[in-house]
Protein backbone atom coordinates (compact mmCIF):
# COMPACT_ATOMS: atom_id res chain seq x y z
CA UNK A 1 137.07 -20.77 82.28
CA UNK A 2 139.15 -18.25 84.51
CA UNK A 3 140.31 -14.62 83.94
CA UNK A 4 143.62 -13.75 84.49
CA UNK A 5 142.57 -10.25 84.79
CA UNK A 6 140.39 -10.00 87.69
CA UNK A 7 137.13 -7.53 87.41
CA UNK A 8 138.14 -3.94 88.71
CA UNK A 9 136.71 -3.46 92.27
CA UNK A 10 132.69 -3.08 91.94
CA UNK A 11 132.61 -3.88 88.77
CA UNK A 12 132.46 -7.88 88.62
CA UNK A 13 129.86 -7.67 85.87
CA UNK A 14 131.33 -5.01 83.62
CA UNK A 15 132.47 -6.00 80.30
CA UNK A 16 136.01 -6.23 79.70
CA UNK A 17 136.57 -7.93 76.14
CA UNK A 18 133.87 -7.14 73.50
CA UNK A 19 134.67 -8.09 69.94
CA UNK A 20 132.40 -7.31 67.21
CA UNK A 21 132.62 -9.40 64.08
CA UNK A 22 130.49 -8.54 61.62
CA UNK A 23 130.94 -10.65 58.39
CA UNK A 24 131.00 -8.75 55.41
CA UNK A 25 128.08 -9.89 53.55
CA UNK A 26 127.66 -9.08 50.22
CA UNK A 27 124.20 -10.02 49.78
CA UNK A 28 122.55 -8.17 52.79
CA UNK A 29 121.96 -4.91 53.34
CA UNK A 30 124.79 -2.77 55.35
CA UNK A 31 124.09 -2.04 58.91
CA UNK A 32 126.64 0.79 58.92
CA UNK A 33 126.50 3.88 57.21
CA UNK A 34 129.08 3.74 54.35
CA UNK A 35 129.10 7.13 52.55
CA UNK A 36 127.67 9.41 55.23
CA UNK A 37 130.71 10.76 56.73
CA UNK A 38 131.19 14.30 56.05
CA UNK A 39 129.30 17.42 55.08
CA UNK A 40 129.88 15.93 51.38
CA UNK A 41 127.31 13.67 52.13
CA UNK A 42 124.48 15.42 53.27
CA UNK A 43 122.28 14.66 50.68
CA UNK A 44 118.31 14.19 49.99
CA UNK A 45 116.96 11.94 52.05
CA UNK A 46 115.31 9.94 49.10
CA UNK A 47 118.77 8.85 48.42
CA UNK A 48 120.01 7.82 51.66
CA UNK A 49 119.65 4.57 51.96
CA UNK A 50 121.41 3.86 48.16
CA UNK A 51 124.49 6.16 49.34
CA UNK A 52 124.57 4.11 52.24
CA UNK A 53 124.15 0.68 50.81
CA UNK A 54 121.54 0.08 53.55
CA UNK A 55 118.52 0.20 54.98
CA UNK A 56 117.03 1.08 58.38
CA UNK A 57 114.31 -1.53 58.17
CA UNK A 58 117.03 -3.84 58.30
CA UNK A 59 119.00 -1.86 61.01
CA UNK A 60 116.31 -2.42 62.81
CA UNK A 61 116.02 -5.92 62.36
CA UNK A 62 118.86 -7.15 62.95
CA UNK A 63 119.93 -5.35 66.30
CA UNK A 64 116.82 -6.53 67.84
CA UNK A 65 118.05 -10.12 67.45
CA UNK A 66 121.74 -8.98 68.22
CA UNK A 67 120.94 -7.25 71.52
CA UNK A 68 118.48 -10.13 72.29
CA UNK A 69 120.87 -12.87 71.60
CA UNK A 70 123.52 -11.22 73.82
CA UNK A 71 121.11 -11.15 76.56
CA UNK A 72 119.93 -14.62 76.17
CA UNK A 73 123.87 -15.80 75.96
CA UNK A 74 124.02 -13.82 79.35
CA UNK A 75 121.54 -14.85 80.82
CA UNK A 76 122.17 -18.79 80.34
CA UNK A 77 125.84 -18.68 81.38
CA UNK A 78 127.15 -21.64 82.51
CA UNK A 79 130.54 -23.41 83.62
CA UNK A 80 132.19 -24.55 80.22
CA UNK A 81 135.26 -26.32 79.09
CA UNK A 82 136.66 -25.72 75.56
CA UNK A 83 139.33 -27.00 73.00
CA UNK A 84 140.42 -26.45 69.68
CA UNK A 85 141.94 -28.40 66.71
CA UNK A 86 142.26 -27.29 63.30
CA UNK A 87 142.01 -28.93 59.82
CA UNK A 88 142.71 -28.41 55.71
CA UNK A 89 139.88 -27.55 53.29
CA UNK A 90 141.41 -25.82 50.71
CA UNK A 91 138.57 -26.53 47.93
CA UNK A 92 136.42 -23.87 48.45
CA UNK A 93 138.92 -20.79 48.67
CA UNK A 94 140.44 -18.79 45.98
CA UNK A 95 142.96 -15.82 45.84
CA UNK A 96 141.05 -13.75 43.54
CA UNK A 97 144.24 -11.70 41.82
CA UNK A 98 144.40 -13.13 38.61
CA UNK A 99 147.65 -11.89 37.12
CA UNK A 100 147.22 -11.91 33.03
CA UNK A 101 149.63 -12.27 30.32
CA UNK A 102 150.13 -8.16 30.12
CA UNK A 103 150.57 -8.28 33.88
CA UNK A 104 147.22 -6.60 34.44
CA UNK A 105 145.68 -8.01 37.71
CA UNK A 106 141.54 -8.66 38.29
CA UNK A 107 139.25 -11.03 39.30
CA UNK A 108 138.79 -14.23 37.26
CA UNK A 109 134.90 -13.93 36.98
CA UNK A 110 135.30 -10.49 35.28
CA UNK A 111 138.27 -11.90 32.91
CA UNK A 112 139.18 -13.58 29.61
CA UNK A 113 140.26 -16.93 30.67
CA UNK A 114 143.07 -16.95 27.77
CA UNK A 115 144.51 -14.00 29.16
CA UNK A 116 144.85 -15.66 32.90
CA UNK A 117 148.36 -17.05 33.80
CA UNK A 118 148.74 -16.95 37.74
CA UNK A 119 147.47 -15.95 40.99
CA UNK A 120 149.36 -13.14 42.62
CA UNK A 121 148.76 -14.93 46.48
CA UNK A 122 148.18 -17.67 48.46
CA UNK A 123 145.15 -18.32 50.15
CA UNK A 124 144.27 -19.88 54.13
CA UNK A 125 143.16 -22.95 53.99
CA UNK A 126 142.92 -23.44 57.59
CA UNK A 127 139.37 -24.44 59.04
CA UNK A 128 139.78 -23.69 62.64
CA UNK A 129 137.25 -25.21 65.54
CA UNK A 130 136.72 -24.04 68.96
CA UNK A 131 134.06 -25.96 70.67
CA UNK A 132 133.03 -25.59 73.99
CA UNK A 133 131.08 -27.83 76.07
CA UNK A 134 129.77 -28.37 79.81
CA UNK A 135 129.41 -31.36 82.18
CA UNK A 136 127.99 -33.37 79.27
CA UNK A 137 129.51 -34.26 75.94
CA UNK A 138 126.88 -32.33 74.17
CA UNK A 139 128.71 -29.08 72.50
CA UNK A 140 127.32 -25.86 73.92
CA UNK A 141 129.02 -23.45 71.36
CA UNK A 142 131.36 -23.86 68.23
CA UNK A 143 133.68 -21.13 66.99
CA UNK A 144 134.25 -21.95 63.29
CA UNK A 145 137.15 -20.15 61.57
CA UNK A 146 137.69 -19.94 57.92
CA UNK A 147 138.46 -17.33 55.30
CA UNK A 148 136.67 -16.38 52.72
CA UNK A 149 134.47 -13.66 51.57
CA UNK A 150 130.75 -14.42 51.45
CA UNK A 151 129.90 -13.87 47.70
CA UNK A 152 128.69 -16.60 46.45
CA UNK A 153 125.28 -14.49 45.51
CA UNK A 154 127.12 -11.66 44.54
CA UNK A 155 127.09 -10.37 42.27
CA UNK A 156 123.71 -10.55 40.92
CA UNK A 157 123.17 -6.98 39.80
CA UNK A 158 119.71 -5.53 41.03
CA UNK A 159 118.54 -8.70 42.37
CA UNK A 160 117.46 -8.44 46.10
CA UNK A 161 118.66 -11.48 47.87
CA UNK A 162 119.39 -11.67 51.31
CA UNK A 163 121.56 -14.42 52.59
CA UNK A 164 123.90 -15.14 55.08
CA UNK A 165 126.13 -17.14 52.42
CA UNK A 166 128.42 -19.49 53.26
CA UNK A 167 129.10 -18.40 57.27
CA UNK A 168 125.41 -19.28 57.65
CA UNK A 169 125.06 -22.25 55.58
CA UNK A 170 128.06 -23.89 57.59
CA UNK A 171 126.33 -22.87 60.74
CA UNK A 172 123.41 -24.53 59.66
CA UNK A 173 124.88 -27.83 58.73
CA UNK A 174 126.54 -27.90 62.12
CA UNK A 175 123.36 -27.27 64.05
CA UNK A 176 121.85 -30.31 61.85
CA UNK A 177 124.86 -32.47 63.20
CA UNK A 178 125.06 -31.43 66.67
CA UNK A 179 121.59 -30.53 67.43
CA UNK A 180 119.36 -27.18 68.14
CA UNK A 181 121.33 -27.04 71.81
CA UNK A 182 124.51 -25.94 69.88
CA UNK A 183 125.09 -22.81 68.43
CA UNK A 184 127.59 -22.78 65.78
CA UNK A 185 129.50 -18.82 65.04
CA UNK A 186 131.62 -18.34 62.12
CA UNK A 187 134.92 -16.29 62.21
CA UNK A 188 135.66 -14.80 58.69
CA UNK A 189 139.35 -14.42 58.22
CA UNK A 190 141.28 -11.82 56.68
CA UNK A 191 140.04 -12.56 53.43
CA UNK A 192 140.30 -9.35 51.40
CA UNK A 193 141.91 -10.98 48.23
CA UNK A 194 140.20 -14.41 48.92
CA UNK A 195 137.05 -15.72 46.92
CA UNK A 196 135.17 -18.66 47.32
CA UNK A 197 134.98 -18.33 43.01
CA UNK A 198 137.41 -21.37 41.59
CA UNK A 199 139.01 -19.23 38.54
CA UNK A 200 140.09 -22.72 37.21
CA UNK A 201 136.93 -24.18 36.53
CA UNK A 202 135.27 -23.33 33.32
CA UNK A 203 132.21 -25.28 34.70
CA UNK A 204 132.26 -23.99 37.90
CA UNK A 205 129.00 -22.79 40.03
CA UNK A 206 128.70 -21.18 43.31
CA UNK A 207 126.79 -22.59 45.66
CA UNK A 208 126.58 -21.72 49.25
CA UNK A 209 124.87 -24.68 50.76
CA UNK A 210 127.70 -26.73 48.95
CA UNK A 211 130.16 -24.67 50.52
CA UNK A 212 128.70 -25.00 53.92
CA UNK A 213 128.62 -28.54 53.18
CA UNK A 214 132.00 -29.25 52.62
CA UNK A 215 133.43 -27.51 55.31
CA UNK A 216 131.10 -28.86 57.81
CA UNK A 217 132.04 -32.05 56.68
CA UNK A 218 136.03 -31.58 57.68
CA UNK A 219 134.80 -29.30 61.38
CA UNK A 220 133.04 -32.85 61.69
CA UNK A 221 136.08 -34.79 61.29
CA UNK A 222 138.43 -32.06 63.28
CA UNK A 223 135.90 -31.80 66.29
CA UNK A 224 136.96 -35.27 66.66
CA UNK A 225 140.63 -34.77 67.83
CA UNK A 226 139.72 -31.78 70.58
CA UNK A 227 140.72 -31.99 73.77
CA UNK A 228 139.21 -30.43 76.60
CA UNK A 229 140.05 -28.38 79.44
CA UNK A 230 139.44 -25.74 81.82
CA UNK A 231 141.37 -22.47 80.25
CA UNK A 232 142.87 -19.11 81.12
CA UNK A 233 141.36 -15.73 79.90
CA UNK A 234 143.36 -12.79 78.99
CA UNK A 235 142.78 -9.99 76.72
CA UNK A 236 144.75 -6.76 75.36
CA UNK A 237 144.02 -3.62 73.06
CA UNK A 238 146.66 -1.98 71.16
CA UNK A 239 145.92 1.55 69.26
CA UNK A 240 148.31 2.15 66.57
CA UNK A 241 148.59 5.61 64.26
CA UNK A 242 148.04 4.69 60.84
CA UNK A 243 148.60 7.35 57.84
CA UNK A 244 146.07 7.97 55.41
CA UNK A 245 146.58 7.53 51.79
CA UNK A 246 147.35 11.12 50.44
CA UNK A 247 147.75 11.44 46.68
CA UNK A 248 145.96 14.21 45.95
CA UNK A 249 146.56 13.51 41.86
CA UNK A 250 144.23 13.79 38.97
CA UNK A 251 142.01 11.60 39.67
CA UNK A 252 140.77 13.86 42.73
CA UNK A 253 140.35 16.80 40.37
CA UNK A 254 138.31 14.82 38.10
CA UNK A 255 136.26 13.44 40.57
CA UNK A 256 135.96 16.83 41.96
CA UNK A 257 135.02 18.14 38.38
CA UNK A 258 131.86 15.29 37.89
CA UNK A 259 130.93 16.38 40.71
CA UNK A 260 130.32 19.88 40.49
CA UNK A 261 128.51 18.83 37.14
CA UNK A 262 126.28 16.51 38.79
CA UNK A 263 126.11 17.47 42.38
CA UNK A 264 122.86 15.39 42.87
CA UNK A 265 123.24 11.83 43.00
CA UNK A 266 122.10 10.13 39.76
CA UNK A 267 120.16 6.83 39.17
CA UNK A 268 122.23 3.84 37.56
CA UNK A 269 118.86 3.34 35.47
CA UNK A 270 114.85 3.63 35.41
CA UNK A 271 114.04 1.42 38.13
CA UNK A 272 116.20 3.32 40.66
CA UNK A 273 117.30 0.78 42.17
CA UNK A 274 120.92 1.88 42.39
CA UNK A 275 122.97 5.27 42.35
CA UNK A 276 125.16 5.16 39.27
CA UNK A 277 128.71 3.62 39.77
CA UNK A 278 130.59 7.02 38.20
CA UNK A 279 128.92 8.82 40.81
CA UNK A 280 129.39 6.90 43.46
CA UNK A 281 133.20 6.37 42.77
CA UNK A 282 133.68 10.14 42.57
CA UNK A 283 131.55 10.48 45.32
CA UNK A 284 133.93 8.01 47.26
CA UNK A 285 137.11 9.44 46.14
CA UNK A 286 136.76 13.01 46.99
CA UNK A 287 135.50 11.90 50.31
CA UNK A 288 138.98 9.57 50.82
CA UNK A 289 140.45 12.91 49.94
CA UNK A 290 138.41 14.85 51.89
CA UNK A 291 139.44 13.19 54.94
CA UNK A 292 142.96 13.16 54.30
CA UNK A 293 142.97 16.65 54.48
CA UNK A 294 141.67 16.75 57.81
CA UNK A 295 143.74 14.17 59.31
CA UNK A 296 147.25 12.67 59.36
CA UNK A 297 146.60 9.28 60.93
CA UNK A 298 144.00 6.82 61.88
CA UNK A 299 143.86 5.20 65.22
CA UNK A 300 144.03 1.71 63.85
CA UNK A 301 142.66 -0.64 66.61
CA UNK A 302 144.09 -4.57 67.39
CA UNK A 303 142.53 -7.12 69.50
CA UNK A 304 143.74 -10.11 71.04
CA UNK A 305 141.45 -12.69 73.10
CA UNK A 306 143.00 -15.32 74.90
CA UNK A 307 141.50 -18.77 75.61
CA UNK A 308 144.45 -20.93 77.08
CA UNK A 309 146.28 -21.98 73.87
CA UNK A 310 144.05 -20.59 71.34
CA UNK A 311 144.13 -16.97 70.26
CA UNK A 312 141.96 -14.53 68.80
CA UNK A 313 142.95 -11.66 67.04
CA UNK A 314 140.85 -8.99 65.87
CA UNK A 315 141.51 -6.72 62.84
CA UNK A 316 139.69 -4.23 61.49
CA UNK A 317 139.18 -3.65 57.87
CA UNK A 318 139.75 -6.22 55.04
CA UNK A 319 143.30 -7.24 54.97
CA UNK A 320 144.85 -9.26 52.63
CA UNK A 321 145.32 -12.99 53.95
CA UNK A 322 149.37 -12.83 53.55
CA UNK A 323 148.80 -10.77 57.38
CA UNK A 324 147.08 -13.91 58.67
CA UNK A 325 148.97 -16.16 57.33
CA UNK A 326 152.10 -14.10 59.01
CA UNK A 327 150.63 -13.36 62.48
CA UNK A 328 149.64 -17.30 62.30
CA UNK A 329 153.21 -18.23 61.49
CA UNK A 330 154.60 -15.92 64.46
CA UNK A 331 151.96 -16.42 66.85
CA UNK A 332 152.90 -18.23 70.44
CA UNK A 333 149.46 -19.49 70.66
CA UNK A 334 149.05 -23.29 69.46
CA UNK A 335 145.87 -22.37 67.41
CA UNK A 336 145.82 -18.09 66.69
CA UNK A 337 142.30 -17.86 64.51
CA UNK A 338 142.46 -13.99 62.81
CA UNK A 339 138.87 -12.26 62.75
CA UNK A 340 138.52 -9.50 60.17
CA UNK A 341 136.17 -6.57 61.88
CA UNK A 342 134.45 -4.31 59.33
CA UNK A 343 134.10 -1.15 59.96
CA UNK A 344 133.37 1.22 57.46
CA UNK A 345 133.22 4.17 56.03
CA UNK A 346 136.51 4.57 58.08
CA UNK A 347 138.57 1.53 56.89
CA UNK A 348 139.00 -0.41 53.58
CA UNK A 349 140.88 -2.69 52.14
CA UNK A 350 144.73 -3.38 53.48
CA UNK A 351 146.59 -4.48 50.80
CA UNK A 352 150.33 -6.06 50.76
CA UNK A 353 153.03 -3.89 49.42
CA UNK A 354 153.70 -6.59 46.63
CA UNK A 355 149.72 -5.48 45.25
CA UNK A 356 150.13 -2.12 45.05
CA UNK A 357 153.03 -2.85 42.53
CA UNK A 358 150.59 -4.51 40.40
CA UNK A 359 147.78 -2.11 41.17
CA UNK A 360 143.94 -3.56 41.27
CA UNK A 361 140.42 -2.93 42.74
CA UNK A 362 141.80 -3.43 46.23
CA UNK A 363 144.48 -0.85 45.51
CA UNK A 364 142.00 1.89 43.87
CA UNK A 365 142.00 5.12 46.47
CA UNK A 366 138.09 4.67 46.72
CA UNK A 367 138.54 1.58 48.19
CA UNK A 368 141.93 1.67 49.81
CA UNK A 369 142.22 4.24 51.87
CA UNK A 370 145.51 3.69 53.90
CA UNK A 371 149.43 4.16 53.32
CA UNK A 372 150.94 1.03 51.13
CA UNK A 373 152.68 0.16 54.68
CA UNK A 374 149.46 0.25 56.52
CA UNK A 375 149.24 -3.92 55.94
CA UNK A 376 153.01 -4.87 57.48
CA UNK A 377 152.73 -2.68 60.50
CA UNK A 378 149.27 -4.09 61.74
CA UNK A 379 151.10 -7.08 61.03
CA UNK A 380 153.45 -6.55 63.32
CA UNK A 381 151.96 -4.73 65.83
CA UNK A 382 149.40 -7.78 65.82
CA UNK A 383 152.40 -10.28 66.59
CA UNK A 384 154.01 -7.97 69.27
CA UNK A 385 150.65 -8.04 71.11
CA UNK A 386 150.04 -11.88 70.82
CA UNK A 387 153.61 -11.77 72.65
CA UNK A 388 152.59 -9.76 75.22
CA UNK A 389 149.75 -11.51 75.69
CA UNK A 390 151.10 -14.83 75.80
CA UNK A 391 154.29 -13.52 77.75
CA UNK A 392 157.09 -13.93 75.46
């Protein structure tokens, strides 16, 4: 692999391109700080962690192995060639916007089945593979892309599991096939309205491991037609002012009301194991207002990596998957693999235009905290820079 950028004078081991992907893992607890963002939340510390959705035990945990797997990666570097082919698997992916017969819109697992008619979107069924390998035949490294969110353990209400869901149960099957020497990572797509919950199937049970399974099964078959090559690296960054969502409304003067009734957060029930949901959602509504007041845009962050003819582009939030499906269908690249890159409390859900018509948990203002045109002008600003990039 070569850089078309060379290393700016003295700096030949300074990092250039650093993309974090995080997958958002519903059955873990959050590394970030979600609802500490303002004075708002400077509340008792025996409530921290709950407002948060975290803990620092974890936080602790897990960067250790983060930092020390970066420095192991970097310290074993070694000349590589890579390729990429892609495949269908379209059985374990579900838009989850059940439209009903009143033209109300939810998710199926929450719904009466005879009310369900259609699903407002498609979904990706793309399973993408990047493997890279040295002198040998032996994979060194698999990028697996495929989009879905990881809940099949969620939600189990007050049950402490942790898991790394699907992502990790297809990285496990592929270490099983190609042996301890590879390391398989997963790259979750922008799957903000996508589900791995078949809304169709009255009998239906998730099951991570069987997820994993299956898509291991088709990487198996795809890793099959990759050819190899020494590649080209190139990179670019693109900051784009998005507006905030500001609709002041009722809603924020109700929230604002509960609050001042109950300015201490209050336990969902006796085991306090949870801070209860009509708090929290005031909680996070004010705060979307809150912010709103103090600023007019958001500088809204793209990435695109380059590796010869495959590109990686980095979004933050959760996006619906109509933008990767787009920036897929416009991209120069012969494989273009979209990685969605959480990052809250700042971001949240990026709905189309086409949802907010039909309104929705991924449209509420707790949740969604951008303009309705926040979605199509990543999108396009994403497919601009893959241009650049590429040179088009």
């Amino acid at each position: 692999m070569r850089s078309a950028r060379p290393s700016p004078t003295g700096a030949a081991s300074t990092p250039q391109a650093i993309m974090c992907h995080a997958h958002q893992n519903h059955s873990c607890p959050q590394l970030g700080y979600a609802k500490k963002t303002t004075e708002f939340y400077r509340k008792p510390e025996a409530f921290w962690d709950e407002l948060s959705a975290g803990d620092d035990r974890y936080r602790a945990f897990a960067m250790e192995r983060i930092i020390t797997a970066a420095e192991q990666a970097n310290a074993n570097l070694t000349p590589a060639f890579l390729g990429a082919a892609s495949g269908v698997e379209g059985r374990v992916a579900f838009n989850r916007r059940m439209i009903t017969k009143s033209g109300d819109v939810g998710m199926p697992l929450f719904m009466d089945r005879n009310q369900d008619r259609y699903m407002e979107g498609p979904i990706d069924p793309e399973l993408g593979v990047v493997c890279i390998r040295g002198e040998s035949l032996q994979p060194l490294a698999m990028l697996l892309s495929y989009t879905a969110h990881p809940v099949n353990l969620h939600p189990e209400r007050f049950e402490y599991v942790i898991s790394a869901d699907w992502p990790g149960a297809l990285a496990a099957e592929m270490k099983t096939i190609y042996g301890p020497a590879c390391t398989p990572l997963v790259l979750n797509g922008p799957c903000g309205n996508i589900n791995p919950w078949d809304p169709w199937d009255p009998n239906f049970v998730r099951d991570h491991k069987r997820m994993g399974r299956i898509l291991a099964g088709t990487a198996e078959l795809v890793i099959d037609q990759i050819l190899y090559e020494d590649v080209e690296l190139d990179w670019a960054v693109r900051h784009v002012p998005i507006p905030w969502r500001n609709e002041p409304g009722r809603d924020v003067d109700r929230a604002r009301a509960y609050l001042d009734q109950h300015p201490q957060p209050i336990w969902a029930d006796e085991t306090h194991r949870a801070v209860d949901e009509h708090w929290t959602n005031a909680a996070w509504r004010l705060e979307t207002h809150l912010r709103t007041e103090n600023e007019q845009t958001y500088d809204y962050e793209i990435q695109v990596l380059r590796l010869g003819d495959i590109a990686i582009v980095g979004l933050p939030g959760e996006p619906f998957v109509e933008a990767g499906l787009e920036i897929k269908m416009a991209s120069p690249a012969a494989f273009t693999y979209v990685a969605h890159l959480p990052a809250w409390p700042d971001l949240s859900y990026l709905p189309t235009k086409r949802a907010f018509d039909h309104g929705g948990y991924e449209t509420m203002h707790n949740v969604c905290r951008f303009a309705p045109s926040a979605l199509e002008t990543i999108t396009a600003e994403a497919i601009d820079l893959l241009k650049d990039v590429f040179k088009l």
